[in-house]
Protein backbone atom coordinates (compact mmCIF):
# COMPACT_ATOMS: atom_id res chain seq x y z
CA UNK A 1 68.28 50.28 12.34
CA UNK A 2 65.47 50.77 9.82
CA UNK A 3 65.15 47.16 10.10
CA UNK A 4 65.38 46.71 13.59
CA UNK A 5 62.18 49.36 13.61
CA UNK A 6 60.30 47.04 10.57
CA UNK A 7 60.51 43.97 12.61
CA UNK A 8 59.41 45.73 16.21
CA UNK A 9 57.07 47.82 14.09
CA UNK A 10 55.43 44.04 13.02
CA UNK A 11 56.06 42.25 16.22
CA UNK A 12 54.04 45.35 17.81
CA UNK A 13 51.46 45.47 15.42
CA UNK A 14 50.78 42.02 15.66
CA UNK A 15 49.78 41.70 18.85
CA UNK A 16 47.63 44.84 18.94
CA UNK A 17 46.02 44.34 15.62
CA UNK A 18 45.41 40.94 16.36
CA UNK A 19 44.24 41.90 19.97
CA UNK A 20 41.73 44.61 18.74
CA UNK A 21 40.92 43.81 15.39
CA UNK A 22 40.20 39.64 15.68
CA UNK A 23 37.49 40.13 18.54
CA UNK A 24 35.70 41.71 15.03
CA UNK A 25 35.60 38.31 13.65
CA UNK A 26 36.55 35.99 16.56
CA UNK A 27 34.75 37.59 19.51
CA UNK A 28 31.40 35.54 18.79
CA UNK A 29 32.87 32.56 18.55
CA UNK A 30 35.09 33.11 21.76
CA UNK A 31 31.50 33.83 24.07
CA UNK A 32 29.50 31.03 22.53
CA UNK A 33 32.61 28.71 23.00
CA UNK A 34 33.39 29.39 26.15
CA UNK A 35 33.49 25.97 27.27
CA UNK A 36 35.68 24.48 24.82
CA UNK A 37 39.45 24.60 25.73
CA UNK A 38 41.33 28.01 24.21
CA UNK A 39 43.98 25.96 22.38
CA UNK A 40 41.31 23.62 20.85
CA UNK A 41 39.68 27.43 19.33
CA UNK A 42 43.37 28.19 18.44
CA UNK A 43 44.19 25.52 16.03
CA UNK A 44 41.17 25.90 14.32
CA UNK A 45 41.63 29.70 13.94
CA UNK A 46 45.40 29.02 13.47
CA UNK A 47 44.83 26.78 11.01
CA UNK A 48 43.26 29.67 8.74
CA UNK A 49 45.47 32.38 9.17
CA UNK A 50 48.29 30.01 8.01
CA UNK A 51 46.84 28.61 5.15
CA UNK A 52 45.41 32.31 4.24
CA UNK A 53 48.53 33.95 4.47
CA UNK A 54 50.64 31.13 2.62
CA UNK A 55 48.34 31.25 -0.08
CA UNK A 56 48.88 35.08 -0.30
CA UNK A 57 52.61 34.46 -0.11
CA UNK A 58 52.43 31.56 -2.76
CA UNK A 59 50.47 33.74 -5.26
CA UNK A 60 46.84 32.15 -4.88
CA UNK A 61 45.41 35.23 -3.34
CA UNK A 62 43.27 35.97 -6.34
CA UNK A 63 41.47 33.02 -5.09
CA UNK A 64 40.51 34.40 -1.92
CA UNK A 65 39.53 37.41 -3.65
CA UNK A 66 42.53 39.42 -3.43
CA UNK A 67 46.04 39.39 -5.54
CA UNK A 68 48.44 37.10 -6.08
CA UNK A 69 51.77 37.10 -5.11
CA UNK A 70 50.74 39.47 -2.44
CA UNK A 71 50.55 39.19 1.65
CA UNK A 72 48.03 42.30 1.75
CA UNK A 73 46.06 41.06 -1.05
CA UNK A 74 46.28 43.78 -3.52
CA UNK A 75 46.00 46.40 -0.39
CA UNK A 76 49.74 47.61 -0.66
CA UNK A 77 49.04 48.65 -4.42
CA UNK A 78 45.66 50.47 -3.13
CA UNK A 79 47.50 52.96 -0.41
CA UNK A 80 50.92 53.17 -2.26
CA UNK A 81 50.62 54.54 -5.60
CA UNK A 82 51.38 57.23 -7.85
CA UNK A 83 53.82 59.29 -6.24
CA UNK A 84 53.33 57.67 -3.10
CA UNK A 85 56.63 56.45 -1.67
CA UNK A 86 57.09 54.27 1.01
CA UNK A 87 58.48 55.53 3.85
CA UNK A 88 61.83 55.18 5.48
CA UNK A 89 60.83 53.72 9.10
CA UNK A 90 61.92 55.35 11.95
CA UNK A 91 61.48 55.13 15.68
CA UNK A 92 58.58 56.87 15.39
CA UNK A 93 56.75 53.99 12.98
CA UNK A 94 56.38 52.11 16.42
CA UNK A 95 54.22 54.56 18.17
CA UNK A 96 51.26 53.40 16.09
CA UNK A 97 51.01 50.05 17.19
CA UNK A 98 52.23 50.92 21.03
CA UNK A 99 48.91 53.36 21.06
CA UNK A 100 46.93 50.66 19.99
CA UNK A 101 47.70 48.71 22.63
CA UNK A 102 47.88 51.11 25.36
CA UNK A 103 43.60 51.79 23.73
CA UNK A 104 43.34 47.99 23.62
CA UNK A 105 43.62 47.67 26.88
CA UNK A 106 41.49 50.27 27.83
CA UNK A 107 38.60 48.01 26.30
CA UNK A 108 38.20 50.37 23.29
CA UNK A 109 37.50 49.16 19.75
CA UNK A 110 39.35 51.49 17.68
CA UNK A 111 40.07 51.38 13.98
CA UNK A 112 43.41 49.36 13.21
CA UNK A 113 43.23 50.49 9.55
CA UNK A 114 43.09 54.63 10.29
CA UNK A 115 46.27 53.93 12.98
CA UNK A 116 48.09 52.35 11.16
CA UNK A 117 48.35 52.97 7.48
CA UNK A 118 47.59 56.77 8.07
CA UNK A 119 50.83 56.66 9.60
CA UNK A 120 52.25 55.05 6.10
CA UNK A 121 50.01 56.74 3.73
CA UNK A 122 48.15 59.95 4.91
CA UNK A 123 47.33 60.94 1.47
CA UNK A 124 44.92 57.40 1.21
CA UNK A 125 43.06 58.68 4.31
CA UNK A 126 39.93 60.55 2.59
CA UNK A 127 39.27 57.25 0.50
CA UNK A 128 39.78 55.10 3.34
CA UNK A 129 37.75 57.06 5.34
CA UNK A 130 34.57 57.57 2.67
CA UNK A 131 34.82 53.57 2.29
CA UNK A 132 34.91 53.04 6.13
CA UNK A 133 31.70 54.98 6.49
CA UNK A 134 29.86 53.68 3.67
CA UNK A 135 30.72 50.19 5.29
CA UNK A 136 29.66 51.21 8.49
CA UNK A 137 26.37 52.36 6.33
CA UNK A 138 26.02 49.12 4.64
CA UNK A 139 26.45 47.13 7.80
CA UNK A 140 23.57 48.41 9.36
CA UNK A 141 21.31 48.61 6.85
CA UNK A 142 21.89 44.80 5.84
CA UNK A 143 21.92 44.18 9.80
CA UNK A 144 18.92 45.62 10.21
CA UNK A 145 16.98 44.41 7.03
CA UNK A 146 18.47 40.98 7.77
CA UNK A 147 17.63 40.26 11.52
CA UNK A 148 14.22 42.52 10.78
CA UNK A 149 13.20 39.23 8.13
CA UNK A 150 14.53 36.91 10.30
CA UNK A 151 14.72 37.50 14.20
CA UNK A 152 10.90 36.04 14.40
CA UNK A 153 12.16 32.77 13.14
CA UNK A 154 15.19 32.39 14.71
CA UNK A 155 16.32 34.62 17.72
CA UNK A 156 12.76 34.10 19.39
CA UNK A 157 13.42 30.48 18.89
CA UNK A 158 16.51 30.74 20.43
CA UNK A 159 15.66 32.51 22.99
CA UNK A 160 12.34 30.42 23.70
CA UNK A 161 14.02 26.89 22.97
CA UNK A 162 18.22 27.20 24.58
CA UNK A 163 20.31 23.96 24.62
CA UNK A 164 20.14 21.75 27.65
CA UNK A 165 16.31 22.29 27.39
CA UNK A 166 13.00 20.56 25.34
CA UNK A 167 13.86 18.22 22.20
CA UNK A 168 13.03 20.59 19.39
CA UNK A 169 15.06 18.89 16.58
CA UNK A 170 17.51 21.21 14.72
CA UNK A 171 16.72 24.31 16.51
CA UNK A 172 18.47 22.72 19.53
CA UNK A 173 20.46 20.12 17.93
CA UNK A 174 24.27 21.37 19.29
CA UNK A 175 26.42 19.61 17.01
CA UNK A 176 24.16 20.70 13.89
CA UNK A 177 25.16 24.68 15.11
CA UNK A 178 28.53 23.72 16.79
CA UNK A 179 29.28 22.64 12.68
CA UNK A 180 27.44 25.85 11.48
CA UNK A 181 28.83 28.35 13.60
CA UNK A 182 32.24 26.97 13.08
CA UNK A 183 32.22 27.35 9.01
CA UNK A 184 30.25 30.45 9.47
CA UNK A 185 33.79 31.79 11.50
CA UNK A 186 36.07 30.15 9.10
CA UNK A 187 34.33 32.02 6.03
CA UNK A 188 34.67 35.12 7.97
CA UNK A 189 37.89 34.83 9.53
CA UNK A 190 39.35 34.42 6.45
CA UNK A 191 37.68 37.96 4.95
CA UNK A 192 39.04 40.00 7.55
CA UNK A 193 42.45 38.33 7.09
CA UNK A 194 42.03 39.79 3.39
CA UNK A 195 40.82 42.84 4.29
CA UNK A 196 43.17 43.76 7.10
CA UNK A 197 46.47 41.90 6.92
CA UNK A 198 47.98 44.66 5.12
CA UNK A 199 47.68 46.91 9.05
CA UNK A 200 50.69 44.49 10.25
CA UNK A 201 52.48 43.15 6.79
CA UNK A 202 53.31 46.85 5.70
CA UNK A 203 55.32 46.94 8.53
CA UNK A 204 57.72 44.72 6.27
CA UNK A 205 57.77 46.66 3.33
CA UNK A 206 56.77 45.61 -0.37
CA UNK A 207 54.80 42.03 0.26
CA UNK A 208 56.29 40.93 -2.98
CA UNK A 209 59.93 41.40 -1.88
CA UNK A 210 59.36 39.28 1.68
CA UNK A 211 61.83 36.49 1.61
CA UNK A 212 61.39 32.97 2.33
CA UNK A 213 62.85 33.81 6.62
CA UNK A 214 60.89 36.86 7.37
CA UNK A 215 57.27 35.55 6.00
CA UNK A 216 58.30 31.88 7.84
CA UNK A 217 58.75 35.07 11.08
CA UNK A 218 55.94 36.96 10.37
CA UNK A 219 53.89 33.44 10.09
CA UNK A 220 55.20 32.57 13.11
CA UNK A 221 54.89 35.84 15.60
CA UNK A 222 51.05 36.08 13.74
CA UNK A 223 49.86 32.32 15.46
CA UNK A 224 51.26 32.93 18.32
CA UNK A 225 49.90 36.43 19.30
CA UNK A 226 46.72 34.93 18.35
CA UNK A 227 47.52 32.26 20.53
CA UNK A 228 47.58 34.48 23.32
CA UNK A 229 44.46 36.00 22.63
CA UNK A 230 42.53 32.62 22.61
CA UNK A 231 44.73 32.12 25.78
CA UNK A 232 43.09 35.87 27.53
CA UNK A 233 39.74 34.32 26.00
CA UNK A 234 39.93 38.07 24.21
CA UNK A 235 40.78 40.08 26.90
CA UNK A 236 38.93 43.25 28.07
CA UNK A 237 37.64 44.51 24.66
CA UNK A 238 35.50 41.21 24.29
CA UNK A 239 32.88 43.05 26.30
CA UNK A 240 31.66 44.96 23.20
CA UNK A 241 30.35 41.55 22.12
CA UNK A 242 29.62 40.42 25.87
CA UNK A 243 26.54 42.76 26.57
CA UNK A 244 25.12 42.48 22.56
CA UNK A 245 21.63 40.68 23.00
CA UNK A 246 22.17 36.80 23.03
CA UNK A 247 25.94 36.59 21.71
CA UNK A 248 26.61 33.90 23.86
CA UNK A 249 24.45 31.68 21.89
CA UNK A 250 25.92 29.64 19.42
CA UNK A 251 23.10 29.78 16.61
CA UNK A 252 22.58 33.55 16.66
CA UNK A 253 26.73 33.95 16.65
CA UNK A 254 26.35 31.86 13.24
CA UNK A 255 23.72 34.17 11.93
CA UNK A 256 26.08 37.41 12.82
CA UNK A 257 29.53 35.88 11.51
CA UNK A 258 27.74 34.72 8.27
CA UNK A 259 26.07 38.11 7.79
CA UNK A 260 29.67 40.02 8.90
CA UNK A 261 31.32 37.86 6.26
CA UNK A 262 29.00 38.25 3.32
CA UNK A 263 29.30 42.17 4.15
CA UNK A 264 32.70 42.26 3.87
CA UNK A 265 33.06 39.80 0.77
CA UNK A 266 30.62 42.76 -0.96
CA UNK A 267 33.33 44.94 -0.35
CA UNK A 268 35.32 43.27 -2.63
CA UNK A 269 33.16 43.91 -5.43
CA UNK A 270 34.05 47.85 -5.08
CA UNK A 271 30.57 48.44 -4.32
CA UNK A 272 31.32 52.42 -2.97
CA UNK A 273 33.40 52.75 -6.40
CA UNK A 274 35.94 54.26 -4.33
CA UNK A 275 38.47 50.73 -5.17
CA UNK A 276 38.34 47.11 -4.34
CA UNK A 277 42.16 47.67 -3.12
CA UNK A 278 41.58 50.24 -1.09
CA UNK A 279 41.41 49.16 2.53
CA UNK A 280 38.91 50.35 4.66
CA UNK A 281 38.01 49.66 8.78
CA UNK A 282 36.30 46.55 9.42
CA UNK A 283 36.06 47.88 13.22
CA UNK A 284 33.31 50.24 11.31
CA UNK A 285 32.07 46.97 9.34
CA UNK A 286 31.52 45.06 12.67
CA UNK A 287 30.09 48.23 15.00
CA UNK A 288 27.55 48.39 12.20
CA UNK A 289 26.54 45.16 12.33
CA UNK A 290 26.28 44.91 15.93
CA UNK A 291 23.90 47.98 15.72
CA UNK A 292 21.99 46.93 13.25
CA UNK A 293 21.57 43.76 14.76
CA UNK A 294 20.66 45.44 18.27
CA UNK A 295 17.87 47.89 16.43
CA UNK A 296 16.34 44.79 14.70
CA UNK A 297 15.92 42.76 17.85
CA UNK A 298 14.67 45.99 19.61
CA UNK A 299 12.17 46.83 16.87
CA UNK A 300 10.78 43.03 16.37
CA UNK A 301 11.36 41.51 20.01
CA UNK A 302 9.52 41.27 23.17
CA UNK A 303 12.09 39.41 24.31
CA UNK A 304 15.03 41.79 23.76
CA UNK A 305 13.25 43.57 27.18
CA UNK A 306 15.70 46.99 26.37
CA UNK A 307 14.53 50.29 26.30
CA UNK A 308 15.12 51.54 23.22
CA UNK A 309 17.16 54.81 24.71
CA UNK A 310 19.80 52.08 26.04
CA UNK A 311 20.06 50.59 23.06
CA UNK A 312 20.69 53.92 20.73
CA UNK A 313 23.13 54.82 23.94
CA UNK A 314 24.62 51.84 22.83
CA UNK A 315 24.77 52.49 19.37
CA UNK A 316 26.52 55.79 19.90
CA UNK A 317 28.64 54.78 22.49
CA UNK A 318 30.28 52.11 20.42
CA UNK A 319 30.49 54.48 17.50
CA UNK A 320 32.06 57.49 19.43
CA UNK A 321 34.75 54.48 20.32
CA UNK A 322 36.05 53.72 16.84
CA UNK A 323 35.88 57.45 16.17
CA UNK A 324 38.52 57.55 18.87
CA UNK A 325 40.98 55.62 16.60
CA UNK A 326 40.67 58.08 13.95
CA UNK A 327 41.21 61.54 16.05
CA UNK A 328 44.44 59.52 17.20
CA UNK A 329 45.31 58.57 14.24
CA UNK A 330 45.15 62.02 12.36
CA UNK A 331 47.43 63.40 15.77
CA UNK A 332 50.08 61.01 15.66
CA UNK A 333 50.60 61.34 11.48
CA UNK A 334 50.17 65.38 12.22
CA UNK A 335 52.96 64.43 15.15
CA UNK A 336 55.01 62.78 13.23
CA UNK A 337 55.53 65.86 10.17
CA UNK A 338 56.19 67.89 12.80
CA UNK A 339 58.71 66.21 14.31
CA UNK A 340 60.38 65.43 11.33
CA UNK A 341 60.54 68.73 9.83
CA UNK A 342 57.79 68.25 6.89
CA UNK A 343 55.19 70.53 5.58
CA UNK A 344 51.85 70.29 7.15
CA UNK A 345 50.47 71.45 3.80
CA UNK A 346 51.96 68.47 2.20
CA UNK A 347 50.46 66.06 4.21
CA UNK A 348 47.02 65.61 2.45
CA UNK A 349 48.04 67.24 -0.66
């Protein structure tokens, strides 16, 4: 039965990771690609999970900045260790990923990372938590500093010069940023995969025990829940990129994966100090970004026409959202010692 639980655990988490988590990464290029056909966005998305994850599987993940010989990328070793055990799963292992997708459909950007490996690992919470804020922290700030330099070059531009408009060479030269925005999401697609694959692959125990049939599974259930994302063109949560300033266009959705992505690859560096295999919420990563983003525009745009209470409503609303996953989190793992008879006073200890 525990096995029965692993592989609905992973089927579960899949879809809901996938479902919340990829709109991180994948909800730019979704809105400024709108007119493209879904599976055309799938195979090129598709294409990069496999080879990511195969190369994780093979033993090249040092390459991608991770460890080889490793689905999670050296994140397994970063939650269990010491006298951390990994847990027998039960019935109750599934709840995490069936309340992420009961939130995910409720439009809310919660935290994958805080849902699901609390569940696995409470005692790794504080450390995932301290690196999730300081990436939230670093987010903005680079956001901010970034778009602040740059939003009088290019986002008045944009806005000033769209495509289907005046002949202004590069600046509205579609293929040019079609070819852009596409490596620009391939560089970052492939981050979060690093960063975050470790929310569904734990559901399958030690990634260097995973034989030859489940990865070819796990491979398999992974494209095609991300197939029917691309198919829902992101489904309800793809609003918290919709109503950002100017998403839809395809050169300032370069500027934002490329920014996301370099973020995240910084990470990987152990910047904090608090460990490069220690995973943290990229939710946080990408709400940071998008406020950043929306305080630069605000601060150096005409253009932007908000009112700057809207946009710090904004700010806060979409923060107070991923806080949700936390609370959640903290009450199911609390639910779950009770339930099974264990000391509360064990379970941060």
């Amino acid at each position: 039965m525990e096995s029965v639980f692993a592989l609905l655990g992973f089927s579960l988490a899949a879809y809901s990771v996938v479902g919340n988590d990829s709109i991180q990464t994948l909800g730019t290029f979704l809105v400024s690609n709108e007119k493209r056909k879904w599976w055309q966005l799938w195979l090129f998305a598709g294409s990069i999970m496999a080879l990511v994850v195969t190369l994780g599987y093979l033993g090249y993940g040092e390459y991608l900045g991770g460890k080889g010989d490793d689905l999670t990328f050296g994140k397994y070793d970063g939650i269990f260790k010491g006298d951390t055990v990994f847990p027998t799963i039960s019935a109750w292992y599934v709840l995490p990923p069936l309340a992420l997708l009961f939130i995910t459909r409720l439009g809310i950007p919660v935290s994958t990372t805080f849902l699901v490996l609390t569940f696995f690992a409470p005692k790794a919470l504080p450390q995932m938590l301290v690196k999730s804020l300081g990436g939230y922290g670093v987010a903005f700030t680079f956001a901010i500093v970034a778009f602040i330099a740059l939003s009088k070059v290019t986002e008045r531009l944009f806005m000033r010069h769209p495509f289907g408009g005046e002949n202004h060479g590069l600046w509205t030269n579609r293929r040019f940023w079609t070819t852009l925005q596409w490596a620009s999401t391939g560089f970052l697609w492939s981050q979060w995969l690093t960063q975050d694959l470790v929310n569904i692959m734990v559901y399958l125990g030690d990634p260097r025990e995973v034989g030859v049939g489940t990865f070819a599974f796990a491979l398999a259930v992974l494209l095609a829940m991300l197939g029917y994302i691309f198919y829902r063109r992101g489904g309800k949560i793809q609003e918290i990129v919709r109503v950002k300033t100017n998403t839809q266009d395809i050169r300032s959705a370069t500027f934002i994966d490329l920014f996301y992505g370099l973020v995240l690859l910084l990470f990987k560096f152990d910047m904090l100090g608090v460990g490069a295999k220690i995973p943290m919420s990229t939710t946080w990563v990408f709400l940071g970004m998008l406020a950043g983003r929306e305080v630069a525009l605000r601060l150096r745009l005409d253009e932007a026409n908000q009112d700057g209470r809207k946009v710090w409503t904004m700010v806060f609303s979409d923060l107070g959202k991923a806080t949700i996953g936390l609370v959640v989190s903290v009450l199911l793992v609390v639910f779950l010692y009770l339930v099974e008879g264990r000391e509360l006073a064990l379970l941060f200890g």
